[in-house]
Protein backbone atom coordinates (compact mmCIF):
# COMPACT_ATOMS: atom_id res chain seq x y z
CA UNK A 1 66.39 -84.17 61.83
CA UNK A 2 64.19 -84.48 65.37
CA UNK A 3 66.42 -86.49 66.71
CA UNK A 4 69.95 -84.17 65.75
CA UNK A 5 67.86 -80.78 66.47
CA UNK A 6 65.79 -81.17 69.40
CA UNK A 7 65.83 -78.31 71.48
CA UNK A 8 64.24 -78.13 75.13
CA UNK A 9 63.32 -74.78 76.60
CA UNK A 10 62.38 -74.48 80.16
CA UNK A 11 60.48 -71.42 81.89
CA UNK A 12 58.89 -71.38 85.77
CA UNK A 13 55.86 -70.24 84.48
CA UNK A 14 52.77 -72.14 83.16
CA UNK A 15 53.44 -71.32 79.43
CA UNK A 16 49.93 -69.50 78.87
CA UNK A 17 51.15 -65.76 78.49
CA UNK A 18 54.70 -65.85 77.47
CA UNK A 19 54.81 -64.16 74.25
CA UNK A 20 58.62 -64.15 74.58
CA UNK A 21 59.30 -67.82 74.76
CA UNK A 22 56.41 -68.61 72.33
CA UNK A 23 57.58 -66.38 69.70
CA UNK A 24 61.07 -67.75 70.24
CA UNK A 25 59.82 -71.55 70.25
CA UNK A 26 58.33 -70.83 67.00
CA UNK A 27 61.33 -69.01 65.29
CA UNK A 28 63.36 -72.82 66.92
CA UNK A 29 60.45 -74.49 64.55
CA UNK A 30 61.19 -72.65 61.66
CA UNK A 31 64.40 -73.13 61.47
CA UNK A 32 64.45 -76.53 61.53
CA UNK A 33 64.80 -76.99 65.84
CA UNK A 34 62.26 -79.33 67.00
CA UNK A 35 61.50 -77.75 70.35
CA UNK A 36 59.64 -79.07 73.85
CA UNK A 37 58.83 -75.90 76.09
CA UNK A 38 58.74 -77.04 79.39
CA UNK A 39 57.19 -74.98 82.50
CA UNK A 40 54.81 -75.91 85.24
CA UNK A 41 51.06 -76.03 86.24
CA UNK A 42 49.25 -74.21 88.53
CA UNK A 43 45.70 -75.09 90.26
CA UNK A 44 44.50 -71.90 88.06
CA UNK A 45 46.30 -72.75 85.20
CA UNK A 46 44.21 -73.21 81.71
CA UNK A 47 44.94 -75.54 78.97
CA UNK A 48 47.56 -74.57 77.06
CA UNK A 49 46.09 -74.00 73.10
CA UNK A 50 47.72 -76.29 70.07
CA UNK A 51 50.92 -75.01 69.59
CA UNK A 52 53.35 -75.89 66.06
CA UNK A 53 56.20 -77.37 68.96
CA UNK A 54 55.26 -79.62 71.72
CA UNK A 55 54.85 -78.57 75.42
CA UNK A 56 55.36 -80.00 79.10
CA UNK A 57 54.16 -78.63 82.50
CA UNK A 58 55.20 -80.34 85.93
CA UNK A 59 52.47 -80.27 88.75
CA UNK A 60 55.33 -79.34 91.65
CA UNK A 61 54.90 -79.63 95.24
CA UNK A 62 55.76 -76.03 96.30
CA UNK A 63 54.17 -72.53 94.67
CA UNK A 64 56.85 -70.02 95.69
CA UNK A 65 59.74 -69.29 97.46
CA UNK A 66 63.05 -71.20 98.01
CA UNK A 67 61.46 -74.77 97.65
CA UNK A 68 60.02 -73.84 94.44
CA UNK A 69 62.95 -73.36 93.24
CA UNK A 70 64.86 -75.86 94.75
CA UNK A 71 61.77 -78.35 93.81
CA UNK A 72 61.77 -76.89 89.94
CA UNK A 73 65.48 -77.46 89.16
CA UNK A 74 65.82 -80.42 90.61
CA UNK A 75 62.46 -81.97 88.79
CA UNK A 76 63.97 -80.27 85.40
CA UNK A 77 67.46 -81.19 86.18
CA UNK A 78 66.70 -84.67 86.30
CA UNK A 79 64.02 -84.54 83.21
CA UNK A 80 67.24 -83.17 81.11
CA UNK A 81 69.63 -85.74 82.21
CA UNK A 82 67.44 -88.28 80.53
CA UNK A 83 66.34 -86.46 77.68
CA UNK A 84 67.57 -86.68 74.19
CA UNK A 85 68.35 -83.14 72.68
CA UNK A 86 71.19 -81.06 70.91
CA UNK A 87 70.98 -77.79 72.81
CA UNK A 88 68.96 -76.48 76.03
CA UNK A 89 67.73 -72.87 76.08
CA UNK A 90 67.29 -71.73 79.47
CA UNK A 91 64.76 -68.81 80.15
CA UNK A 92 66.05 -66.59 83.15
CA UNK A 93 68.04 -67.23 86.20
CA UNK A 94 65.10 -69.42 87.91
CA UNK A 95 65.82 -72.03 85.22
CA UNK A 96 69.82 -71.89 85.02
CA UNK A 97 70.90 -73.77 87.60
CA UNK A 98 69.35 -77.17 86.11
CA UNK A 99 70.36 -76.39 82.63
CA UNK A 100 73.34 -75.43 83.45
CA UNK A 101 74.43 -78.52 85.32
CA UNK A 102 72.65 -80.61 82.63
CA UNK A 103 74.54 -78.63 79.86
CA UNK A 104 78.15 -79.61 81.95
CA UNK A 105 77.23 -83.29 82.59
CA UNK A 106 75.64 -84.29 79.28
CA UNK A 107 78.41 -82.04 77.25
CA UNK A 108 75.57 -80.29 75.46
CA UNK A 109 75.36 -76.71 74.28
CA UNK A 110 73.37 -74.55 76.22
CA UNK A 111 72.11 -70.88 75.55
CA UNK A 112 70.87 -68.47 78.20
CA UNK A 113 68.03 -65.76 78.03
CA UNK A 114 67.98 -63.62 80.26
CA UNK A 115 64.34 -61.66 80.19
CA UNK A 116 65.25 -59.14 83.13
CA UNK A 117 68.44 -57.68 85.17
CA UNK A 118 67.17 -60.78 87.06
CA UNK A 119 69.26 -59.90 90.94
CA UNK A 120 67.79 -56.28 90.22
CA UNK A 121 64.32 -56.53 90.08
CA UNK A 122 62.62 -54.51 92.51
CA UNK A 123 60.93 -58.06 95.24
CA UNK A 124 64.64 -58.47 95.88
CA UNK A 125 65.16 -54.87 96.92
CA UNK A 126 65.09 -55.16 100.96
CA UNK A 127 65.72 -58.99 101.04
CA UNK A 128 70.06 -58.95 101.04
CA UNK A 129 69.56 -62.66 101.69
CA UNK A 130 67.53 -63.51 98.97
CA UNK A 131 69.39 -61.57 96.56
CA UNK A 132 73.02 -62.54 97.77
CA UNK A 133 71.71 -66.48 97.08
CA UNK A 134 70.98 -65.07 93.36
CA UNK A 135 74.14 -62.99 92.98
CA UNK A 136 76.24 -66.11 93.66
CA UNK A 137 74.14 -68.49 91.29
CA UNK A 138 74.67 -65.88 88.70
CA UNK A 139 78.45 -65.15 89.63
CA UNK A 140 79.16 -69.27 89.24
CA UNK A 141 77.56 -69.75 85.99
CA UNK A 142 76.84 -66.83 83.87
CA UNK A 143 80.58 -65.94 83.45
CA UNK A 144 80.57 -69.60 81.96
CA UNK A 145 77.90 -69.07 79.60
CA UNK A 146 78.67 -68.69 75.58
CA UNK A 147 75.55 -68.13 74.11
CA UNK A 148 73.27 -65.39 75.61
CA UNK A 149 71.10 -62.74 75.16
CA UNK A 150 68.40 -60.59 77.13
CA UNK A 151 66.17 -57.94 75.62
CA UNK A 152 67.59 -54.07 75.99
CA UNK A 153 71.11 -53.06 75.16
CA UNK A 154 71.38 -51.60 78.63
CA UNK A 155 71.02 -54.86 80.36
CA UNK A 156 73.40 -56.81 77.81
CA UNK A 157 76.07 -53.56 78.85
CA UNK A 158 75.72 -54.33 82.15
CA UNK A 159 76.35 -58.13 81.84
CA UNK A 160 78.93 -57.92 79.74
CA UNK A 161 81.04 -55.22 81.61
CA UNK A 162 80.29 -57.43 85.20
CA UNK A 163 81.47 -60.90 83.92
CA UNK A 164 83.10 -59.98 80.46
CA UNK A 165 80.28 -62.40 78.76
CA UNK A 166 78.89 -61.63 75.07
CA UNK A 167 75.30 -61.29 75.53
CA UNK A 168 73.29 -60.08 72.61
CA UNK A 169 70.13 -58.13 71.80
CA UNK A 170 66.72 -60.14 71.05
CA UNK A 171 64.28 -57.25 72.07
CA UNK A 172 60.59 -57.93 72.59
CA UNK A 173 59.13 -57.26 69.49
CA UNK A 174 55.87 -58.39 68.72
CA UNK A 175 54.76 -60.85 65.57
CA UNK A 176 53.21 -58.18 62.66
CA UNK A 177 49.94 -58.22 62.61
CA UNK A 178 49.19 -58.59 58.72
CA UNK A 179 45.57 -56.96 58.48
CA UNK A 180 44.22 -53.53 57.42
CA UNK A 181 43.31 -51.66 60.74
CA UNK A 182 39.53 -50.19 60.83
CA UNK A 183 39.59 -46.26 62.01
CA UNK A 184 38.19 -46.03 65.41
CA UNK A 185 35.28 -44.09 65.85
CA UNK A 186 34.98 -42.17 69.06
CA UNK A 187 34.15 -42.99 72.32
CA UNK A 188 32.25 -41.49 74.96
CA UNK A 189 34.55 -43.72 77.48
CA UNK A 190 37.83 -43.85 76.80
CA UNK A 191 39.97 -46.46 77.79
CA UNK A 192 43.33 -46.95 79.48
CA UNK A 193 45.48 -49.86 79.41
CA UNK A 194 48.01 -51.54 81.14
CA UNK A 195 48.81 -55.61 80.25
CA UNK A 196 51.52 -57.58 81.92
CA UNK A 197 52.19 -58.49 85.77
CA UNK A 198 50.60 -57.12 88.57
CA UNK A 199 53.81 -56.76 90.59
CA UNK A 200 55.48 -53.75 92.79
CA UNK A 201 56.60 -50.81 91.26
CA UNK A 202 55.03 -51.10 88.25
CA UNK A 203 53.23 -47.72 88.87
CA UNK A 204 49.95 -49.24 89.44
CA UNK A 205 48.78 -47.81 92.41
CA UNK A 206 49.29 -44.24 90.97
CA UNK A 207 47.65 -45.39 88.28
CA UNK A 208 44.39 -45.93 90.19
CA UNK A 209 44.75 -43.36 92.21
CA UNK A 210 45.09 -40.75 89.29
CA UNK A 211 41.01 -41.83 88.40
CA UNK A 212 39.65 -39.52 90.52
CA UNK A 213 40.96 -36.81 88.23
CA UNK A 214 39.74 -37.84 85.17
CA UNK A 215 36.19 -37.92 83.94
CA UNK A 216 35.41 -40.42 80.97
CA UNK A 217 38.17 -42.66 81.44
CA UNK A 218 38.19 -46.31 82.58
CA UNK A 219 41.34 -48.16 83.51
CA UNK A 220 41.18 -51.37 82.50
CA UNK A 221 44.19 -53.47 84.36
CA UNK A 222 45.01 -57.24 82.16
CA UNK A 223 47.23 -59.24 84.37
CA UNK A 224 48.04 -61.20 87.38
CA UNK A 225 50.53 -60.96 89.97
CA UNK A 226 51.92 -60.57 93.66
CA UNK A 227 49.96 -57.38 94.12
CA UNK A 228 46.70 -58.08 92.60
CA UNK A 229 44.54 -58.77 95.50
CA UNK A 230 45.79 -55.66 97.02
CA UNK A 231 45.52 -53.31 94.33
CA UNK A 232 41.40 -54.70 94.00
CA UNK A 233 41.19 -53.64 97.84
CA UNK A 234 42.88 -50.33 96.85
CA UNK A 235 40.18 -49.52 94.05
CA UNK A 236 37.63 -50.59 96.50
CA UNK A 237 39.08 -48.33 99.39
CA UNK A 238 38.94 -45.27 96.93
CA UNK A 239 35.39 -46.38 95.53
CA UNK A 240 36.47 -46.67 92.15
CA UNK A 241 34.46 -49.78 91.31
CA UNK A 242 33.55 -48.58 88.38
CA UNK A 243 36.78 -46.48 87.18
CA UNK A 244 39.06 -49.42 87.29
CA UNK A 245 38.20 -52.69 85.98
CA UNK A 246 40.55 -56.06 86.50
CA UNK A 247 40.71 -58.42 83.42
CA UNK A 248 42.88 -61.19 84.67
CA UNK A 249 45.10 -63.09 82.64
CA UNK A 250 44.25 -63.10 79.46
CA UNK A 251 45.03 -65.73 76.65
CA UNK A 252 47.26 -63.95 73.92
CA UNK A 253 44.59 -63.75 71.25
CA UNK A 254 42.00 -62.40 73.81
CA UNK A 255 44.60 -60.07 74.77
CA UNK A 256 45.76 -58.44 71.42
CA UNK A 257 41.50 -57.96 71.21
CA UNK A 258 41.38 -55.96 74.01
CA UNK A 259 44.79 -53.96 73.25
CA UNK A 260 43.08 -53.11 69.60
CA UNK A 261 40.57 -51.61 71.30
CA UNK A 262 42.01 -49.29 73.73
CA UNK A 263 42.98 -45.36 73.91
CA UNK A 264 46.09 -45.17 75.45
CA UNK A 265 48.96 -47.79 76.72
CA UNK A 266 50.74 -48.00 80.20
CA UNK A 267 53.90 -49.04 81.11
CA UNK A 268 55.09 -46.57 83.64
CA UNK A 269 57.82 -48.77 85.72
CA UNK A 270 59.36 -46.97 88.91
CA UNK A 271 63.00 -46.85 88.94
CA UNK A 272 63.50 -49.69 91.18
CA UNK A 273 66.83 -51.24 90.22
CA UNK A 274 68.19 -51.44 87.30
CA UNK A 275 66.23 -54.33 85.86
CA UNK A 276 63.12 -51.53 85.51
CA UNK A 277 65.46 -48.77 84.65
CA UNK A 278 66.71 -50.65 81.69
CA UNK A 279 63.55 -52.52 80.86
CA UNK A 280 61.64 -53.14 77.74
CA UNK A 281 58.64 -54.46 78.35
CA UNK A 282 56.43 -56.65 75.88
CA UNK A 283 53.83 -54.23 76.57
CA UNK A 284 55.38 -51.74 75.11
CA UNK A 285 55.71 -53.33 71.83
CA UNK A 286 52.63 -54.89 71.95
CA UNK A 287 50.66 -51.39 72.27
CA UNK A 288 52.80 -50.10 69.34
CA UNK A 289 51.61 -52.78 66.60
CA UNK A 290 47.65 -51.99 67.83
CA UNK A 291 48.78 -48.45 67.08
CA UNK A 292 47.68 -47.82 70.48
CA UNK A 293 49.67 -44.24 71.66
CA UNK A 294 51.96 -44.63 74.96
CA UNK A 295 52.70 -43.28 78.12
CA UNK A 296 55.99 -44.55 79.71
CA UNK A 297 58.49 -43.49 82.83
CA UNK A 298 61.52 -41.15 81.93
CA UNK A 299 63.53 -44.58 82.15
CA UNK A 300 66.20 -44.26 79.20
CA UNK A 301 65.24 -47.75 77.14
CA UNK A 302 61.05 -46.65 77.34
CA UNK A 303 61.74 -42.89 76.85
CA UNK A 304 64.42 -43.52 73.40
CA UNK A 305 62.22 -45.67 72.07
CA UNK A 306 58.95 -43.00 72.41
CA UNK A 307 61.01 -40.00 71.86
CA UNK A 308 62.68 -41.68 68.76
CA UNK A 309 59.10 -42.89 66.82
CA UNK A 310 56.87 -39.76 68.56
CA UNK A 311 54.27 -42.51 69.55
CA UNK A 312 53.32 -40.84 73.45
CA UNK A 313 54.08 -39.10 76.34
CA UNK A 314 56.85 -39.39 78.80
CA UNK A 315 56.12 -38.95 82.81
CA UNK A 316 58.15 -37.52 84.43
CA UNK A 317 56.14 -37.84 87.72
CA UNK A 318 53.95 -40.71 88.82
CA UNK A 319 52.04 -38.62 91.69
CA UNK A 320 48.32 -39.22 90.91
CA UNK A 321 47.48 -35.62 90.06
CA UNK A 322 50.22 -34.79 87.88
CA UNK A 323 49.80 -38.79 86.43
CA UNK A 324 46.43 -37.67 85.76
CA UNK A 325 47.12 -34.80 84.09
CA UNK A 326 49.52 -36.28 81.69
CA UNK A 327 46.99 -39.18 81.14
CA UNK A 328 44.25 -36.50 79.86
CA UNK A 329 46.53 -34.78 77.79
CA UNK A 330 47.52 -37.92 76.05
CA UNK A 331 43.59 -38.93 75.64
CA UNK A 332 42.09 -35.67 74.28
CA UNK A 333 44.58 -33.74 72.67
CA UNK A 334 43.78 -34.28 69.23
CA UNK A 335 46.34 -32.40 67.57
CA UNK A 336 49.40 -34.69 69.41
CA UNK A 337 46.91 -38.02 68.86
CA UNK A 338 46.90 -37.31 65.17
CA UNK A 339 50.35 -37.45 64.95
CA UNK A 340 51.45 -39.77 67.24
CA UNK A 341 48.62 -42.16 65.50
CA UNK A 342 50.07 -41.20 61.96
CA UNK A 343 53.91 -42.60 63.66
CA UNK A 344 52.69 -45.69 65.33
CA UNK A 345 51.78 -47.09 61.66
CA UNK A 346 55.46 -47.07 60.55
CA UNK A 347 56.84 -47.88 64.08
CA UNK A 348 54.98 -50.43 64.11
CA UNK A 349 56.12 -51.98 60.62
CA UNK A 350 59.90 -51.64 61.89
CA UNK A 351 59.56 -52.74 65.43
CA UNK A 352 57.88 -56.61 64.71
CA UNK A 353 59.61 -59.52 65.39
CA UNK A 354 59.75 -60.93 62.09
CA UNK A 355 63.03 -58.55 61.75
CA UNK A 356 64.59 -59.25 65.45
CA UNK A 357 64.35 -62.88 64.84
CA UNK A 358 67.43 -62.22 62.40
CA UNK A 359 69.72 -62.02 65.67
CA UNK A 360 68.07 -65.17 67.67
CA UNK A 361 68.78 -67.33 64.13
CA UNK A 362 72.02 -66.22 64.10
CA UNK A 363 72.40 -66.93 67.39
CA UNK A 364 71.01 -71.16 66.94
CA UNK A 365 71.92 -71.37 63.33
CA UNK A 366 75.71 -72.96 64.96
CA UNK A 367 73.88 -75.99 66.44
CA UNK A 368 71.75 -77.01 63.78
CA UNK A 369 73.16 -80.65 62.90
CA UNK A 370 72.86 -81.70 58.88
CA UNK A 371 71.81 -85.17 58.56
């Protein structure tokens, strides 16, 4: 059965943090797939922990930018013209190009997920260059794509009205977390939370900014990204060493600790393009099943899904002040905590991944190969 169902997955990242592609590599395992994830390693990069499918990283030449990318398909390109597998599963654009050629030569079956409105996302906003090189990878081969999905309903509309493709919905539901939740007792600090990539317009500056208005509240920030080393010079600027605190990347197990344990969940994406209008972040999710309330953007995907379950507030405004403002009423109003906390524990039953999985089998079950 290895040999008929072998499945390689490719990403551009190092494969530490990507509760996506690890949740889908182990749904591939259960179903009988036997999957190699395949990324890269980076000079920070740590060891990757025992996983149930195997795992690859290539030490590349180039970091960023065009030759990274040139330099990553080609290296994975070649890897999957001499590998022996059924079906490729390529993660985002970055990855498509190699898969996709591989998929063509080798007359394999290929499906694409697409995280992100990848030629939206806001570091391509001011760079018509950059972004017309992505528009006319994605133009060549996503129309020729059969199997696909990304993870909001808005994002699969908009593919499948631009190229007429059939992309479904694998949203980015967390695994449930089987174990009886302890009631928090109060704090005298409360804490604020925002987990993912450190990037632009993800509404971290106003975030930091909105500290000076608030007494008792730390903002603890768990990521990396483009932006990092000049958000920490931002908090230092505005002498709020000791309002803001910077985590770094965070293994998932450390992370779902330090989600358990906070107040109140960020994910307050500017509407940059429509890859963060129609997002739906892991975050999101991932705050939900630690029954952690939520403060999101008045983006449509966010706002349904807090509006829908009661689990937060909605901002309507990301200027620090008013930020701030909403950020203390979501921390010490009691009355809207109570029942926001009292929602989270069935939203949080009904949002896992153990019931969005059902569309991602359906999606492989075609290429599994009986012996």
């Amino acid at each position: 059965m290895a040999t008929l169902n072998k499945i390689v997955v490719s990403v551009t990242n190092d494969l530490v943090s990507d509760n996506r592609v690890h949740k889908v590599c182990t749904t591939l395992e259960s179903m009988g797939f036997t999957v190699l994830l395949v990324g890269r390693k980076l000079a920070y990069s740590v060891s990757v922990k025992q996983r149930g499918y195997s795992t690859k990283r290539m030490q590349l030449v180039f970091k960023k930018g065009p030759l990274f990318y040139a330099e990553y398909n080609l290296r994975l390109f070649f890897l999957l013209l001499f590998s022996n597998y059924s079906v490729l599963l390529s993660n985002d654009l970055d990855t498509l190009t190699a898969n996709f050629l591989a998929s063509v030569i080798r007359s394999k079956p290929m499906v694409y997920d697409s995280h992100e409105f990848f030629t939206e996302v806001p570091e391509l906003i001011g760079r018509p260059m950059v972004k017309g090189i992505w528009m006319w990878l994605e133009k060549k081969m996503v129309p020729r794509v059969k199997s696909a999905y990304t993870v909001s309903t808005s994002i699969a509309e908009c593919y499948n009205k631009k190229y007429g493709t059939n992309f479904k919905v694998v949203r980015n539901f967390p695994v449930a977390v089987n174990k009886v939740r302890e009631k928090k007792e109060p704090k005298a600090i409360k804490t604020v939370l925002y987990q993912g990539a450190l990037n632009i317009g993800r509404g971290l500056q106003q975030a930091i900014l909105a500290m000076h208005y608030l007494d008792k509240t730390k903002l603890v920030i768990a990521g990396d990204g483009d932006i990092k080393q000049e958000l920490e010079k931002l908090v230092e600027t505005e002498n709020l060493q000791k309002k803001v605190e910077f985590t770094g990347r965070l293994p998932i197990e450390e992370l779902s600790e330090l989600t358990s344990n906070a107040d109140l969940g960020l994910s307050i994406e500017e509407d940059l393009g429509l890859n963060y209008r129609y997002a739906l972040p892991n975050k999101l999710f991932d705050y939900i099943q630690s029954h952690i309330p939520v403060l999101v953007t008045d983006l449509p995907e966010m706002k349904q899904i807090v509006n829908q379950y009661n689990i937060g507030e909605v901002a309507e405004s990301l200027e620090p002040k008013k930020l701030a403002a909403i950020i203390k009423e979501a921390l010490f109003n009691e009355n809207k905590r109570k029942v926001w906390l009292e929602n989270l524990k069935g939203a949080s039953k009904e949002l896992v991944w153990e019931n969005e999985e059902k569309t991602l089998k359906e999606i492989f079950q075609p290429f599994i190969k009986l012996s």
